[in-house]
N, C-alpha and C. Protein backbone atom coordinates (compact mmCIF):
# COMPACT_ATOMS: atom_id res chain seq x y z
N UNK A 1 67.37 -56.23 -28.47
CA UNK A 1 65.97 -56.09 -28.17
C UNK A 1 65.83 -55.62 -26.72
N UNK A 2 65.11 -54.40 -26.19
CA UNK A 2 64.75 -54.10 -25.37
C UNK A 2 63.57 -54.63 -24.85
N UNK A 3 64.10 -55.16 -23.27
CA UNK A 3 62.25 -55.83 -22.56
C UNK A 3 61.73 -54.74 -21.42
N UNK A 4 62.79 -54.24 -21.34
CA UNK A 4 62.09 -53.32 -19.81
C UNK A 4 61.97 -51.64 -19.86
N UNK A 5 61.56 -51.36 -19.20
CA UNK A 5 62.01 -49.52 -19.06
C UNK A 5 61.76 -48.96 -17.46
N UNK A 6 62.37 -48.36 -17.26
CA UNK A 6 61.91 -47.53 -15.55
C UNK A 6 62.31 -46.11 -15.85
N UNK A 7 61.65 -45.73 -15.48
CA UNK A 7 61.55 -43.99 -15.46
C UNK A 7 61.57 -43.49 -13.87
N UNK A 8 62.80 -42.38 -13.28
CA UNK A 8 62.62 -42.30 -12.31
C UNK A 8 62.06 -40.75 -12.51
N UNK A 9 62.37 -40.19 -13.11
CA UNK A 9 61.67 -39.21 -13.54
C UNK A 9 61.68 -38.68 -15.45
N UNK A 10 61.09 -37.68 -16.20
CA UNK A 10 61.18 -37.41 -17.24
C UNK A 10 62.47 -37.29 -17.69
N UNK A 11 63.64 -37.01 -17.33
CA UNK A 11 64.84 -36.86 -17.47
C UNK A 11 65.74 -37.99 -16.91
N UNK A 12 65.59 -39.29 -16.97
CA UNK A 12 65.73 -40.36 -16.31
C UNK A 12 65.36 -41.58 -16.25
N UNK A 13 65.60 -42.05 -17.53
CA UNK A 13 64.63 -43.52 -17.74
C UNK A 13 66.02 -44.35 -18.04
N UNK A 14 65.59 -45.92 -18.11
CA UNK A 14 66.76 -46.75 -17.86
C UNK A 14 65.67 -47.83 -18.74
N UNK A 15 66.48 -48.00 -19.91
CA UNK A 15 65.88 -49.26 -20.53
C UNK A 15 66.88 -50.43 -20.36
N UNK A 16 66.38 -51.62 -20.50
CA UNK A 16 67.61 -52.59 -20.68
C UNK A 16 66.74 -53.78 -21.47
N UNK A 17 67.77 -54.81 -22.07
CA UNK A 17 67.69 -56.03 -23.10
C UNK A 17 68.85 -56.88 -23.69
N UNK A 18 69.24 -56.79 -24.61
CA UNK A 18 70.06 -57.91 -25.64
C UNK A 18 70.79 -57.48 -26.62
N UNK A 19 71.44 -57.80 -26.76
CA UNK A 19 72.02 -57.70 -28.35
C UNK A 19 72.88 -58.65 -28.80
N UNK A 20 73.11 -58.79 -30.23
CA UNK A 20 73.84 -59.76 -30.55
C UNK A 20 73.25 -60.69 -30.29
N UNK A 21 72.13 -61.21 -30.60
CA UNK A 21 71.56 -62.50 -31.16
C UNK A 21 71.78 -62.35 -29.57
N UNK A 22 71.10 -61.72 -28.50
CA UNK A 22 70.62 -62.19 -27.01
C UNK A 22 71.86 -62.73 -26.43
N UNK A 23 72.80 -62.65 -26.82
CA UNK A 23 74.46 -62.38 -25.64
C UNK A 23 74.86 -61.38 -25.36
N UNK A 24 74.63 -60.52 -25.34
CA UNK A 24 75.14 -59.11 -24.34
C UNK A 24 74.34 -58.65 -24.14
N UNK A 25 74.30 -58.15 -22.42
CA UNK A 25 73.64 -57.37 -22.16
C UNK A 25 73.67 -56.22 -21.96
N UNK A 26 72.28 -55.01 -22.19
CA UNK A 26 72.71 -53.28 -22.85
C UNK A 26 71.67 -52.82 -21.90
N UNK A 27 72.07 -51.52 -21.22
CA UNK A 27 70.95 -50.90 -20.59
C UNK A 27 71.46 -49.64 -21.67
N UNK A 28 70.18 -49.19 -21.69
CA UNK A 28 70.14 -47.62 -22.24
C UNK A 28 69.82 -46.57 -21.19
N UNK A 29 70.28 -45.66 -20.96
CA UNK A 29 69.84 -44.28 -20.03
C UNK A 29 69.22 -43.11 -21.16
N UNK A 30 67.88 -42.77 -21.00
CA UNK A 30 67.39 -41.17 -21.48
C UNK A 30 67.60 -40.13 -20.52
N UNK A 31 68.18 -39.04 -20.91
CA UNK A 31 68.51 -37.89 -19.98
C UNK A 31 67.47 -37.20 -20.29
N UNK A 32 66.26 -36.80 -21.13
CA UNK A 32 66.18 -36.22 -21.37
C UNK A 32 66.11 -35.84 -22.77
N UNK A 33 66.81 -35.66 -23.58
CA UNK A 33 67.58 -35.61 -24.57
C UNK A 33 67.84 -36.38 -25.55
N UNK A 34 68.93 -37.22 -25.28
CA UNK A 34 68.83 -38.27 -25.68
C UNK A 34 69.37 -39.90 -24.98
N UNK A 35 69.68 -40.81 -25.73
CA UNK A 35 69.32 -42.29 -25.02
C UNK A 35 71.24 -42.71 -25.09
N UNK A 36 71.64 -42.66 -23.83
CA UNK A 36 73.26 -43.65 -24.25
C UNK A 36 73.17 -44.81 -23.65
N UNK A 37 74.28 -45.56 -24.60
CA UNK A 37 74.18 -47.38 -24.32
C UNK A 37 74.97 -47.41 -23.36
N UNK A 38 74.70 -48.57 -22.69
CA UNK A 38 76.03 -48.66 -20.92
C UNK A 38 75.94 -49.96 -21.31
N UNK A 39 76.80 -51.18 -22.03
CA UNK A 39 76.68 -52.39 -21.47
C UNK A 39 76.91 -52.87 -20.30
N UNK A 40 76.33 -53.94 -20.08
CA UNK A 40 75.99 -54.46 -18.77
C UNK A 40 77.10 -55.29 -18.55
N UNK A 41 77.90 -55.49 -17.79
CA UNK A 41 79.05 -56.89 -17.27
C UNK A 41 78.73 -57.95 -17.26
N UNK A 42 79.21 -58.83 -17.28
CA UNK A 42 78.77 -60.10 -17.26
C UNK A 42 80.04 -60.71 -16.13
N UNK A 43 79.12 -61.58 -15.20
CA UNK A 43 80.18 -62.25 -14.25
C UNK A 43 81.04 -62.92 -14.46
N UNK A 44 81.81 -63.51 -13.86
CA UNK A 44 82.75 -64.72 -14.27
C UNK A 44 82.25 -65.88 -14.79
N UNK A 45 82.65 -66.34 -16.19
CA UNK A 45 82.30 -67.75 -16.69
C UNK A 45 83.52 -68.41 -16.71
N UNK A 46 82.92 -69.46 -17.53
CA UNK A 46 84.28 -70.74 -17.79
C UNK A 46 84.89 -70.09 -18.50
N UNK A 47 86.41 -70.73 -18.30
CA UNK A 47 87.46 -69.97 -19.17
C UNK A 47 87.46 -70.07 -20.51
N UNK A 48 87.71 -68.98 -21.04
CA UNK A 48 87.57 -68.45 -22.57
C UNK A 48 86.53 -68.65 -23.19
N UNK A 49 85.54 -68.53 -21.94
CA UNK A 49 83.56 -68.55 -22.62
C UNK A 49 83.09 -66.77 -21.97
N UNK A 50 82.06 -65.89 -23.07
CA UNK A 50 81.84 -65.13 -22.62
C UNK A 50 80.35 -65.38 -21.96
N UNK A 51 79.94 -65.02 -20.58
CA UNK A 51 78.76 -65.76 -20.09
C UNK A 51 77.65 -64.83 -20.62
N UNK A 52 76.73 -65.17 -20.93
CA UNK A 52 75.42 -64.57 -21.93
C UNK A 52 74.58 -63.89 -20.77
N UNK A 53 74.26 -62.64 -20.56
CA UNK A 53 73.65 -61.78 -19.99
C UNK A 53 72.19 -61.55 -20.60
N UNK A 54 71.14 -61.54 -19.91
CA UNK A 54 70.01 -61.53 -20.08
C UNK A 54 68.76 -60.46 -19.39
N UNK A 55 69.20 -59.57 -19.28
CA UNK A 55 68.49 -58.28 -18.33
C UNK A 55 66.75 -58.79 -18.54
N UNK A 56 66.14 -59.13 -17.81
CA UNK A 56 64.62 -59.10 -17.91
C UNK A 56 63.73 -57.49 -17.59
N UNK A 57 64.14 -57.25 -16.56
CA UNK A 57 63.33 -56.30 -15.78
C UNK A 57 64.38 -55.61 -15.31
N UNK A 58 63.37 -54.00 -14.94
CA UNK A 58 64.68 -53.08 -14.33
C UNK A 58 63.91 -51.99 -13.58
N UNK A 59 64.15 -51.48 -12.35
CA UNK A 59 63.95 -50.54 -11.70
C UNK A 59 64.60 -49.66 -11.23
N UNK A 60 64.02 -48.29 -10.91
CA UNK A 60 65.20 -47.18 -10.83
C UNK A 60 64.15 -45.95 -9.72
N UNK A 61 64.86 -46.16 -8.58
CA UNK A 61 64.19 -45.40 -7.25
C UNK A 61 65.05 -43.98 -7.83
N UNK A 62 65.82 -43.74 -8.70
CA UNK A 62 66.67 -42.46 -9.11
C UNK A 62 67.44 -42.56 -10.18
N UNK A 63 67.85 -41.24 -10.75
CA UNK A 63 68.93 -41.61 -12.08
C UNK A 63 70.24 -42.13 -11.58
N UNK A 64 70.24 -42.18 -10.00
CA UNK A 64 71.69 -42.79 -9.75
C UNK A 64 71.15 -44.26 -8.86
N UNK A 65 70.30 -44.82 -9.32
CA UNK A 65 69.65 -45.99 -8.17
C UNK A 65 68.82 -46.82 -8.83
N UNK A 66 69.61 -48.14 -9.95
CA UNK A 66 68.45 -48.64 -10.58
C UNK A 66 69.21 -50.26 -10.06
N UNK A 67 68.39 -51.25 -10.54
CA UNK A 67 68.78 -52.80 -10.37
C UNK A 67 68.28 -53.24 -11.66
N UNK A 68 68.48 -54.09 -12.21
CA UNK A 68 68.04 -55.02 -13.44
C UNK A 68 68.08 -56.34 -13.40
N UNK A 69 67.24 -57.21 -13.54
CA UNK A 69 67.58 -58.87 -12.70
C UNK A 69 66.91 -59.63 -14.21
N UNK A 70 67.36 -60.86 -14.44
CA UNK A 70 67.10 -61.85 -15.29
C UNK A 70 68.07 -63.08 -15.11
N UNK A 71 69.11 -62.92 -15.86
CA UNK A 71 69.69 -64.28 -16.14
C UNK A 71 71.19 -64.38 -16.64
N UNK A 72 71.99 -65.48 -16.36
CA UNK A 72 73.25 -65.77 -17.33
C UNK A 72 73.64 -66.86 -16.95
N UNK A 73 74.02 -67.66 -18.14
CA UNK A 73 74.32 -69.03 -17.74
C UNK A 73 73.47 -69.92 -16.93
N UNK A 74 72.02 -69.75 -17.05
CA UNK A 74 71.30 -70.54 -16.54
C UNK A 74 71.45 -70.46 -14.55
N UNK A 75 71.53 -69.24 -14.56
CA UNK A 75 71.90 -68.45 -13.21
C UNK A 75 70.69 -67.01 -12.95
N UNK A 76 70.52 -67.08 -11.72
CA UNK A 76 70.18 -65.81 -11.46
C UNK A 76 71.35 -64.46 -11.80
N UNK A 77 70.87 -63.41 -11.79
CA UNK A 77 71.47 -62.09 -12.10
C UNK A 77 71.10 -60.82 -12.13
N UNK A 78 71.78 -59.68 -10.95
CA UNK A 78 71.00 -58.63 -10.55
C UNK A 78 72.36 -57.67 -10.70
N UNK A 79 71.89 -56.69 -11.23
CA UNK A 79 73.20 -55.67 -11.33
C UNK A 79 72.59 -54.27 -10.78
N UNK A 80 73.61 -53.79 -10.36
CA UNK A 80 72.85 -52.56 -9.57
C UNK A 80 73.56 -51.35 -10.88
N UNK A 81 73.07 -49.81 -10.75
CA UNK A 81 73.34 -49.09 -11.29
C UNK A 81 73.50 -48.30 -10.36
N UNK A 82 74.96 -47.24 -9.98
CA UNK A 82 75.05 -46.10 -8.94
C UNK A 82 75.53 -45.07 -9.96
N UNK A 83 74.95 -44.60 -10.81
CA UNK A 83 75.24 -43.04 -11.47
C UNK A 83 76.30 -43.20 -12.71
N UNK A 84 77.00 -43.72 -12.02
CA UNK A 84 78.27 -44.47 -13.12
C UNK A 84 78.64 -45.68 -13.86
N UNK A 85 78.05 -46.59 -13.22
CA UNK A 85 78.41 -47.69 -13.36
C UNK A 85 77.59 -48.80 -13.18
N UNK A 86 77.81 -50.06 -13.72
CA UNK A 86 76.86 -50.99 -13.17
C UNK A 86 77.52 -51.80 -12.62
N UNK A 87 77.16 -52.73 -11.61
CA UNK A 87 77.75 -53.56 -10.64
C UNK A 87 77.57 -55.31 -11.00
N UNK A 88 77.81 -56.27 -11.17
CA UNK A 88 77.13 -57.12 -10.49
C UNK A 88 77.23 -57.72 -9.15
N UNK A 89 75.94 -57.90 -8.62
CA UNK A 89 75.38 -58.22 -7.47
C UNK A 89 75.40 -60.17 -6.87
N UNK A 90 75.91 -60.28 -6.05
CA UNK A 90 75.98 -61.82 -5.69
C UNK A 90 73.99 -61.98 -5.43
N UNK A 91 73.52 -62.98 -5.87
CA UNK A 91 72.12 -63.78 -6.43
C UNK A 91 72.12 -64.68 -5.78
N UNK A 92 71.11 -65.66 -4.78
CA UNK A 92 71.03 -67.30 -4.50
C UNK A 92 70.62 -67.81 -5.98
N UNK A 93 70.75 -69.26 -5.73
CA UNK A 93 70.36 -69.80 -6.89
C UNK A 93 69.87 -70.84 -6.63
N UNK A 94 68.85 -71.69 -6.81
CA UNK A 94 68.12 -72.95 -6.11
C UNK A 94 69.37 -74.24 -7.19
N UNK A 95 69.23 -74.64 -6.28
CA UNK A 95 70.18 -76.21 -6.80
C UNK A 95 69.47 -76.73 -7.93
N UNK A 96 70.04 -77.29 -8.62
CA UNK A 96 69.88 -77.88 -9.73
C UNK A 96 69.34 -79.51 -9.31
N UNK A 97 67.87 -79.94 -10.11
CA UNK A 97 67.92 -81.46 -9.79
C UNK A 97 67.33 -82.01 -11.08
């Protein structure tokens, strides 16, 4: 399921969301043309757990310059996009009480 979209221009949109019953996370890129899937990384979890990625929202100042922020593991989570690739980004996280 897709929640977001950013368009940096007509040839340049960046969707992102879920799949798999909301454990992986998928950005899509439109060129134009048409739409390819990029899954998203997911950071380090506990061992031999895959940590559940949650893209909420996504912005894109360019087709090589987007961020996407939501969630994993009950964590903040921001991944950057540079043309190629997606990153993840170190997040604060308010303490748990």
């Amino acid at each position: 399921m897709l929640t977001a979209v950013s368009c940096a221009s007509p040839t340049a949109c960046t969707a992102v969301g879920t799949y798999n019953d909301g454990v992986f996370g998928v950005a899509e890129h439109w060129n134009g043309v048409r739409w390819t899937i990029q899954r998203l990384p997911a950071p380090p979890g506990p061992p031999g757990e895959q940590p559940d990625v949650s893209p909420v929202s996504v912005s894109c100042a360019s087709a090589t310059a987007c961020v996407t922020v939501g969630t994993t593991q009950n964590q903040t989570l921001a991944e950057a996009w540079n043309g190629s690739r997606w990153t993840v980004q170190r997040t604060p996280n308010p303490p748990y009480r």
